[in-house]
PDB file of N, CA and C in Angstrom:
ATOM      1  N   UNK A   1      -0.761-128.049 -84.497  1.00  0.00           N
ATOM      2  CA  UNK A   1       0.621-127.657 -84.342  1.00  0.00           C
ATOM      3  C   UNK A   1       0.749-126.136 -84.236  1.00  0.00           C
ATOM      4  N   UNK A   2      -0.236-124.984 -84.875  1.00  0.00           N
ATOM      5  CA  UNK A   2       0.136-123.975 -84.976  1.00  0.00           C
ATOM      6  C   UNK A   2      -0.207-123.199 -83.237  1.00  0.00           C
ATOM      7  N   UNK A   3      -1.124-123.796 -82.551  1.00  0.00           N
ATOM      8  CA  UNK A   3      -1.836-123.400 -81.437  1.00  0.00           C
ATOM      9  C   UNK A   3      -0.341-123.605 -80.654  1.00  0.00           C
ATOM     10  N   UNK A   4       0.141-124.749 -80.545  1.00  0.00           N
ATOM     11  CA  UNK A   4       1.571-125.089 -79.967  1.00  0.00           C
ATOM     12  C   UNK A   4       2.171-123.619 -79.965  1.00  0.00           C
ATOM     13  N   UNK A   5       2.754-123.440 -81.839  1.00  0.00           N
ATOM     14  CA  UNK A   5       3.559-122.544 -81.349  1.00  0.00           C
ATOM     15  C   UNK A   5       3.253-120.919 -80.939  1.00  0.00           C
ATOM     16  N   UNK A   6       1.756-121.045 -81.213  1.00  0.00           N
ATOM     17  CA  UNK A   6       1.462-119.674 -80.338  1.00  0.00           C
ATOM     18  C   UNK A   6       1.712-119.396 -78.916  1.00  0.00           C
ATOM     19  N   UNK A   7       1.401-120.707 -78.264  1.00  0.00           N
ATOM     20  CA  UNK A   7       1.651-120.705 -76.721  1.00  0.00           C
ATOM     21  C   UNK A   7       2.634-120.939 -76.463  1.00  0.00           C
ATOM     22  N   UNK A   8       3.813-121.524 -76.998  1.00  0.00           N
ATOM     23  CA  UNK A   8       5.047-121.646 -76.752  1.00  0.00           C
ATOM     24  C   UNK A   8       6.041-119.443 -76.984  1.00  0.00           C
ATOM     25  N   UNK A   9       5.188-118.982 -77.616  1.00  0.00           N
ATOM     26  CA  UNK A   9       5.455-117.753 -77.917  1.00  0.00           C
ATOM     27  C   UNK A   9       4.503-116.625 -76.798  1.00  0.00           C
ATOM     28  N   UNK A  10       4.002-117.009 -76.462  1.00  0.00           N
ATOM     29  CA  UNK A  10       3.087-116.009 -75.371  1.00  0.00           C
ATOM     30  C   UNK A  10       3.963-116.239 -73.888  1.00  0.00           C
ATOM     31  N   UNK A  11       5.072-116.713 -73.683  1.00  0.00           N
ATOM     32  CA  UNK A  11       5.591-116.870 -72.095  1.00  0.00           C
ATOM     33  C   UNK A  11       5.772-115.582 -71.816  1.00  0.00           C
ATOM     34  N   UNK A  12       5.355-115.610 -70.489  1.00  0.00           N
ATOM     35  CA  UNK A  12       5.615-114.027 -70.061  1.00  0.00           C
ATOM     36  C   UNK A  12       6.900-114.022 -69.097  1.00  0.00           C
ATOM     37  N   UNK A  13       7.407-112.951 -68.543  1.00  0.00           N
ATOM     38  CA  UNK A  13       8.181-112.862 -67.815  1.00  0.00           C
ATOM     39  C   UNK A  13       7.582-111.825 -66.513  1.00  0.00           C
ATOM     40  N   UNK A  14       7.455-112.346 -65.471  1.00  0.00           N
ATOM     41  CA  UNK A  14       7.289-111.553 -64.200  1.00  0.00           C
ATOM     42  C   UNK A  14       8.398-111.055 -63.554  1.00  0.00           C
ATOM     43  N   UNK A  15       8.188-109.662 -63.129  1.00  0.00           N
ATOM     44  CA  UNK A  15       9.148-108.798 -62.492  1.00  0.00           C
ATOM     45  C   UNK A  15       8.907-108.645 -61.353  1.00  0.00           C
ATOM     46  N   UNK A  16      10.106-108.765 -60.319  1.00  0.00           N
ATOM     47  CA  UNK A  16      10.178-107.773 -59.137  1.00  0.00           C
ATOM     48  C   UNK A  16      10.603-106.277 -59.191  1.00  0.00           C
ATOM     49  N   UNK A  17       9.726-105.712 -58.531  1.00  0.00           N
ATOM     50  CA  UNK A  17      10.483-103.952 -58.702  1.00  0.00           C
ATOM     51  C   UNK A  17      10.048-104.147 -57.055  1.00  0.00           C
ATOM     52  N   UNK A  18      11.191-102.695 -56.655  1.00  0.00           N
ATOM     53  CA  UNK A  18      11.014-102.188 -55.372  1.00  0.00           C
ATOM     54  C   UNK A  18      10.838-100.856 -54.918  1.00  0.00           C
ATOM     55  N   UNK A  19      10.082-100.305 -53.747  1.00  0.00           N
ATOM     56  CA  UNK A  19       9.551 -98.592 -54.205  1.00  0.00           C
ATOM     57  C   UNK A  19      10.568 -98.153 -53.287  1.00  0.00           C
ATOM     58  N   UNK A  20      11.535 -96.956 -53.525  1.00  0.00           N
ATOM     59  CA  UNK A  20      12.517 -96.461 -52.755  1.00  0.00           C
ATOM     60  C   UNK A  20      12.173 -95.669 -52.224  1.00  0.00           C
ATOM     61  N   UNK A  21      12.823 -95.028 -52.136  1.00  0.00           N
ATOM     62  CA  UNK A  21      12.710 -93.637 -50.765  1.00  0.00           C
ATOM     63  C   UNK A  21      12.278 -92.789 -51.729  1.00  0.00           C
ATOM     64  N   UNK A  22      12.643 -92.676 -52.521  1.00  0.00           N
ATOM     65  CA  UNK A  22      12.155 -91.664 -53.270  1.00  0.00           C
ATOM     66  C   UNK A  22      11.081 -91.632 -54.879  1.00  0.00           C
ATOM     67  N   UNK A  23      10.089 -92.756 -54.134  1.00  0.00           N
ATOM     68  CA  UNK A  23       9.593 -93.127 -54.603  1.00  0.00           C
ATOM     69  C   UNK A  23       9.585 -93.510 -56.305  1.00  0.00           C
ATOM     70  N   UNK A  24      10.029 -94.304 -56.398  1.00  0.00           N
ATOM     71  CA  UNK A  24      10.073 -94.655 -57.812  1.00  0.00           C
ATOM     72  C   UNK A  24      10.570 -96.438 -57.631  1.00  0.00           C
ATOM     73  N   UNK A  25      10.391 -96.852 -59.042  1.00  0.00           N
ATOM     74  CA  UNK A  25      10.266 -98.420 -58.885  1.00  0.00           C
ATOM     75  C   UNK A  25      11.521 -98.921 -59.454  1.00  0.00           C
ATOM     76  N   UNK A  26      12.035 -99.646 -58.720  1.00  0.00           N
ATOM     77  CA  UNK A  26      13.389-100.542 -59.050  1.00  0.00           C
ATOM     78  C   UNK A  26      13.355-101.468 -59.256  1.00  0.00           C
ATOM     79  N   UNK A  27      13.645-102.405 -60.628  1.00  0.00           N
ATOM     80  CA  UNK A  27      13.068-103.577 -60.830  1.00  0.00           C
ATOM     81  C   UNK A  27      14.110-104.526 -60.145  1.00  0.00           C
ATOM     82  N   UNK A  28      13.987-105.445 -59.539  1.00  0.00           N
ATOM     83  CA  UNK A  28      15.392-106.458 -59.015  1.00  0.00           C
ATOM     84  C   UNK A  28      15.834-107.358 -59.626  1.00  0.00           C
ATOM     85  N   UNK A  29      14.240-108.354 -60.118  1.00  0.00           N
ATOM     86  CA  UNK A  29      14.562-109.953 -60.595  1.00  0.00           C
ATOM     87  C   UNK A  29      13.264-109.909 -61.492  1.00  0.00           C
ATOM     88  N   UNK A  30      13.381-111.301 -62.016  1.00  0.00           N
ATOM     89  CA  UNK A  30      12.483-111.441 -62.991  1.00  0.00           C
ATOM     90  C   UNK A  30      12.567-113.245 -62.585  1.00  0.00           C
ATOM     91  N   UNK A  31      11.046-113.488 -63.520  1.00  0.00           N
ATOM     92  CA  UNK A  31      10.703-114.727 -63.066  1.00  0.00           C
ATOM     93  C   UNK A  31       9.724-115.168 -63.987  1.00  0.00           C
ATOM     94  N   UNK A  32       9.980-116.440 -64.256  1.00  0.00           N
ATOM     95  CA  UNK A  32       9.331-117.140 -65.368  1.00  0.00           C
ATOM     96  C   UNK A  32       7.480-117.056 -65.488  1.00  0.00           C
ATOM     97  N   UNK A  33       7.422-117.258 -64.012  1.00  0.00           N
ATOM     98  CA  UNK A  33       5.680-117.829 -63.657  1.00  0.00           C
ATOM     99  C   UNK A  33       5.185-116.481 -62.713  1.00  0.00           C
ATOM    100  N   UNK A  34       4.143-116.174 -62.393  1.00  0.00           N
ATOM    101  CA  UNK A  34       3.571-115.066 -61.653  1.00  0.00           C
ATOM    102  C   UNK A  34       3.539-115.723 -60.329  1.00  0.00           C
ATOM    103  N   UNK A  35       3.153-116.758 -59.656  1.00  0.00           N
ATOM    104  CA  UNK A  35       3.810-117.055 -58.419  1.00  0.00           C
ATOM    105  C   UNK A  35       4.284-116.968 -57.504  1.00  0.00           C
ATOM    106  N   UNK A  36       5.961-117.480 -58.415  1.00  0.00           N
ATOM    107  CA  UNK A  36       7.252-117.466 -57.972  1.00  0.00           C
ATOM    108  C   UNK A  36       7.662-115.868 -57.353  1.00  0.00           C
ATOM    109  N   UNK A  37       6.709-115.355 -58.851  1.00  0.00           N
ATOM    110  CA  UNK A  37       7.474-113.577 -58.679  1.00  0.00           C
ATOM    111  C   UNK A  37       6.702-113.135 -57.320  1.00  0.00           C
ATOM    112  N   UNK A  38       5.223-113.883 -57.230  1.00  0.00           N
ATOM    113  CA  UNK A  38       4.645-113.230 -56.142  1.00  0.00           C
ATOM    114  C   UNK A  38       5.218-113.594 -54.744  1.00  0.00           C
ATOM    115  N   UNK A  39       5.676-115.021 -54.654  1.00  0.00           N
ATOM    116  CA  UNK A  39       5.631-115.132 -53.634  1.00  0.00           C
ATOM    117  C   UNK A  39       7.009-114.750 -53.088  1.00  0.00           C
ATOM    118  N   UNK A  40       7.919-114.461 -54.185  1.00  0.00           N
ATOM    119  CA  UNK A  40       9.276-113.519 -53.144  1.00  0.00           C
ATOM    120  C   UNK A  40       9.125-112.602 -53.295  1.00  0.00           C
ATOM    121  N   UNK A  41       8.473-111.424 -53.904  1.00  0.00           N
ATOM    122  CA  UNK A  41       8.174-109.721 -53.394  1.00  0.00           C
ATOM    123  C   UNK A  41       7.607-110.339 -52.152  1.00  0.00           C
ATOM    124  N   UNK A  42       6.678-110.843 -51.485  1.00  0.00           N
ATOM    125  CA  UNK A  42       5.978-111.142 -49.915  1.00  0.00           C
ATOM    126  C   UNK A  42       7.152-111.250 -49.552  1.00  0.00           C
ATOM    127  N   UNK A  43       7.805-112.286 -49.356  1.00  0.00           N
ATOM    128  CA  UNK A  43       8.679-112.807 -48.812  1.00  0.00           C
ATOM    129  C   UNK A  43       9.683-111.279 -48.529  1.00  0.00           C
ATOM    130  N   UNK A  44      10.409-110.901 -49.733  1.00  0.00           N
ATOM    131  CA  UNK A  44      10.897-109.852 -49.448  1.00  0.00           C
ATOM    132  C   UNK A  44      10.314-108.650 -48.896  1.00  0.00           C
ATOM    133  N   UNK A  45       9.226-108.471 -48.882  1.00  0.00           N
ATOM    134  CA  UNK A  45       8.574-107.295 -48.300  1.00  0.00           C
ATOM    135  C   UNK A  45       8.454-107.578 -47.179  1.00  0.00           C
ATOM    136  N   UNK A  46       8.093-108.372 -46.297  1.00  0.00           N
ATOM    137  CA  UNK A  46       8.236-108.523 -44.721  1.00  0.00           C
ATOM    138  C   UNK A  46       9.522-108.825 -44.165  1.00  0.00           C
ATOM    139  N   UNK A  47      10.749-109.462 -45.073  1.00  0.00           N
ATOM    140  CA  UNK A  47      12.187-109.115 -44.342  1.00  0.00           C
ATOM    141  C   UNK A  47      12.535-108.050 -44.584  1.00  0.00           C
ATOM    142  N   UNK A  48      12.075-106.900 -45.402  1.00  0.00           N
ATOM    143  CA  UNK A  48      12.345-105.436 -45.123  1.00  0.00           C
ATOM    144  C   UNK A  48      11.475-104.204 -45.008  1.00  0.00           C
ATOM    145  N   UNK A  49      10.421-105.073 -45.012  1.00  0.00           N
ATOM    146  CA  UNK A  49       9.053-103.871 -44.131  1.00  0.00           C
ATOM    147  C   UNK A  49       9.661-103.090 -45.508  1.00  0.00           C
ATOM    148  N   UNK A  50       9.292-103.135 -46.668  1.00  0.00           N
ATOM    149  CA  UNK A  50       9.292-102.158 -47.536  1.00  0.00           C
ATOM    150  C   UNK A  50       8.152-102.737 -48.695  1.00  0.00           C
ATOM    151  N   UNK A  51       8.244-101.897 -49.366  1.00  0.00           N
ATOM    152  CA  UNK A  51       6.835-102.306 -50.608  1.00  0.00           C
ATOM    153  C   UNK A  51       7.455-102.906 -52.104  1.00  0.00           C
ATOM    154  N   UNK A  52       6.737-103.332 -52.332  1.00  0.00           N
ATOM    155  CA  UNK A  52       7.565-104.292 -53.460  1.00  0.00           C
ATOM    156  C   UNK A  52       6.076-104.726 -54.438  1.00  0.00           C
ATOM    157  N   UNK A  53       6.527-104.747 -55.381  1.00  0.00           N
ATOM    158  CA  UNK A  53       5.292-105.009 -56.629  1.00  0.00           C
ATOM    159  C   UNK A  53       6.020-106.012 -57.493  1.00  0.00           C
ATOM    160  N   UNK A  54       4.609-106.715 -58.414  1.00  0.00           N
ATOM    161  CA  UNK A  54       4.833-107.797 -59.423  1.00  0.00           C
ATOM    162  C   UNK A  54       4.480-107.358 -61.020  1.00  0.00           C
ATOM    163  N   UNK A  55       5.196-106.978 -61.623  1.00  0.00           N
ATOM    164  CA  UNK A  55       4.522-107.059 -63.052  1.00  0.00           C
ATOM    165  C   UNK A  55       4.990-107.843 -64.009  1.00  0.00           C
ATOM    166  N   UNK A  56       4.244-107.597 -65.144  1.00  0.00           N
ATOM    167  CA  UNK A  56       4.218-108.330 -66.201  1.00  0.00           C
ATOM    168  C   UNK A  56       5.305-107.509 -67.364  1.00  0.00           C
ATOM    169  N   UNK A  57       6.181-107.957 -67.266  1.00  0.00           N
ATOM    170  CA  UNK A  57       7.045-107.373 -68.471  1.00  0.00           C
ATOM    171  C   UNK A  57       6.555-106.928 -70.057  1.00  0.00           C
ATOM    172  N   UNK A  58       6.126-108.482 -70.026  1.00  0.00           N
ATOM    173  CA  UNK A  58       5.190-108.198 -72.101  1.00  0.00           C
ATOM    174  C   UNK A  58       4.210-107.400 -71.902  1.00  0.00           C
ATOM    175  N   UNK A  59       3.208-107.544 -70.834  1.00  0.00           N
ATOM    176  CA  UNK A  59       2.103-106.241 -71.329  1.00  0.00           C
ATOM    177  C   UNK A  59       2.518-104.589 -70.536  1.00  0.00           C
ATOM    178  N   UNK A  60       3.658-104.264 -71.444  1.00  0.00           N
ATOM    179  CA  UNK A  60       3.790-102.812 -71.241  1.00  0.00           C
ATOM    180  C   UNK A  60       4.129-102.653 -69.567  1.00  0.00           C
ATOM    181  N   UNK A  61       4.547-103.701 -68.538  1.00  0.00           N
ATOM    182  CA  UNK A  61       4.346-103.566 -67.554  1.00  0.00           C
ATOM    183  C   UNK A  61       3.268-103.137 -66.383  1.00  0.00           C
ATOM    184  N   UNK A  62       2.517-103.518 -66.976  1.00  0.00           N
ATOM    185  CA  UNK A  62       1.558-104.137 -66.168  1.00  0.00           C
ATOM    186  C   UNK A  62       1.559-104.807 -65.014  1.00  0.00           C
ATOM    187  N   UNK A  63       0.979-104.097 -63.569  1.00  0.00           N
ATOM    188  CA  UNK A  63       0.969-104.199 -62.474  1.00  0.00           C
ATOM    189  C   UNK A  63       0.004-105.589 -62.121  1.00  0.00           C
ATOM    190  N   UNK A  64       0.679-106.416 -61.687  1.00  0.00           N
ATOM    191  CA  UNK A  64       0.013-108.137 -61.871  1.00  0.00           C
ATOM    192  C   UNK A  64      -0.752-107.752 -59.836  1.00  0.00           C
ATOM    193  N   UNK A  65       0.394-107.235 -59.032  1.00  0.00           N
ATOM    194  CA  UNK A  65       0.366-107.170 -57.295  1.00  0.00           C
ATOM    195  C   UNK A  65       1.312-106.172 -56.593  1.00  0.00           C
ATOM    196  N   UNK A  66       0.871-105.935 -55.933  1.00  0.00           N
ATOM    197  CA  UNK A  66       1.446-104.919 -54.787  1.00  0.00           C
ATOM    198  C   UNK A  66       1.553-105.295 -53.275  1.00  0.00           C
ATOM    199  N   UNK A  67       3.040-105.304 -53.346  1.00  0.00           N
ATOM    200  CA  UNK A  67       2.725-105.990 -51.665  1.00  0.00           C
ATOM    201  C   UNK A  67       3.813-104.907 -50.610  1.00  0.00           C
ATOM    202  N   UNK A  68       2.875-104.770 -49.385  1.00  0.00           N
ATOM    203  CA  UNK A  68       3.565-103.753 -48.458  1.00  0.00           C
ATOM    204  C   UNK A  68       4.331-104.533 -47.123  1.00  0.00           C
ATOM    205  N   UNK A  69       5.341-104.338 -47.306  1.00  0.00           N
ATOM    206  CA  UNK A  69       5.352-105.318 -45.839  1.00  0.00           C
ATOM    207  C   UNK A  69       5.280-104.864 -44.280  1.00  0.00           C
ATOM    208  N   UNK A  70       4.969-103.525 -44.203  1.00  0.00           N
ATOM    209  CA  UNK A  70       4.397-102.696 -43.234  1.00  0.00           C
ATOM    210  C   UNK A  70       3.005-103.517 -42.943  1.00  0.00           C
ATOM    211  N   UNK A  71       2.089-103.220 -43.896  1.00  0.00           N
ATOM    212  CA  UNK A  71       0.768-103.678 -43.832  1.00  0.00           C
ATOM    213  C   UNK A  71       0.758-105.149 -43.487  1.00  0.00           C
ATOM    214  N   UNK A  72       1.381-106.208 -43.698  1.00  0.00           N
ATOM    215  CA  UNK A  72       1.868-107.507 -43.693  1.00  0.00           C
ATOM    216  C   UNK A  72       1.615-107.800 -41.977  1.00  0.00           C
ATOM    217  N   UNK A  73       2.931-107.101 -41.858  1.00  0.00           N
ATOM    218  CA  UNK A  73       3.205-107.258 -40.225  1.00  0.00           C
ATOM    219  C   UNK A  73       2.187-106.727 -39.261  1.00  0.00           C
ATOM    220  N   UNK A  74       1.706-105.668 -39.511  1.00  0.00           N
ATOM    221  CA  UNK A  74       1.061-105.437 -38.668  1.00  0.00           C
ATOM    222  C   UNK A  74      -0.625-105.926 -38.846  1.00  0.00           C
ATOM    223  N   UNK A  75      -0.650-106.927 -39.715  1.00  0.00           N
ATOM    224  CA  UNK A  75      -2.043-108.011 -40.198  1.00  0.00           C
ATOM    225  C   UNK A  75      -1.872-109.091 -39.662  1.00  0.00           C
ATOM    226  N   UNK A  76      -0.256-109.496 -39.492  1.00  0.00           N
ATOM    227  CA  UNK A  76      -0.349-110.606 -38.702  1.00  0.00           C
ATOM    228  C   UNK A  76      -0.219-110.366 -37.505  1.00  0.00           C
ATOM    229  N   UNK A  77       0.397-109.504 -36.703  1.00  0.00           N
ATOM    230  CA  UNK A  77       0.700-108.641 -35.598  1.00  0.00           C
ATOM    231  C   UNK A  77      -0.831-109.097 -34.711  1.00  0.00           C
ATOM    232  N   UNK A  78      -2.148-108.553 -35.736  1.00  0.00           N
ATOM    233  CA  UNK A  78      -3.701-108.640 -34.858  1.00  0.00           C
ATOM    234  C   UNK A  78      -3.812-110.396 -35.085  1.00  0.00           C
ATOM    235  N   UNK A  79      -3.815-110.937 -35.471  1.00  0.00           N
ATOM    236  CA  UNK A  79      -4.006-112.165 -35.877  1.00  0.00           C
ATOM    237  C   UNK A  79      -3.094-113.134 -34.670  1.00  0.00           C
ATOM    238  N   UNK A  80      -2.375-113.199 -34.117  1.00  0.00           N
ATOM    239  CA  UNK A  80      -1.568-113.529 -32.986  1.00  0.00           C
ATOM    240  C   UNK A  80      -2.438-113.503 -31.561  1.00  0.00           C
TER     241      UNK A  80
END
């Protein structure tokens, strides 16, 4: 029972942040599972060709991914 409630106490929360113009990080959303969080920074980073990262809220924010959507497009761009 006690293992239970350790893991019921370790949920993390994943963040979206976004890098602005003036470079610095804007967090947007947050998200239960690392995933979810990853797979809409992508998502959002190629509908605005801008850069967008995933972290981990509980560990001090901690950088989980980094996604560019410059680099994106023009990866699938050769791949076509």
């Amino acid at each position: 029972m006690h293992g239970l409630y350790v893991l019921k106490g370790a949920t993390s929360m994943y963040c979206i942040e976004r890098k602005d113009n003036d470079s610095q990080w804007r967090r947007e959303m947050c998200f239960k599972t690392e995933f979810k969080a990853f797979v809409n920074a992508r998502t959002k980073s190629m509908a605005t060709l801008g850069t967008y990262r995933v972290v981990n809220a509980t560990w001090t924010n901690q950088v989980v991914a980094e996604v560019n959507g410059m680099e994106l497009v023009k990866k699938k761009g050769k791949m076509v």
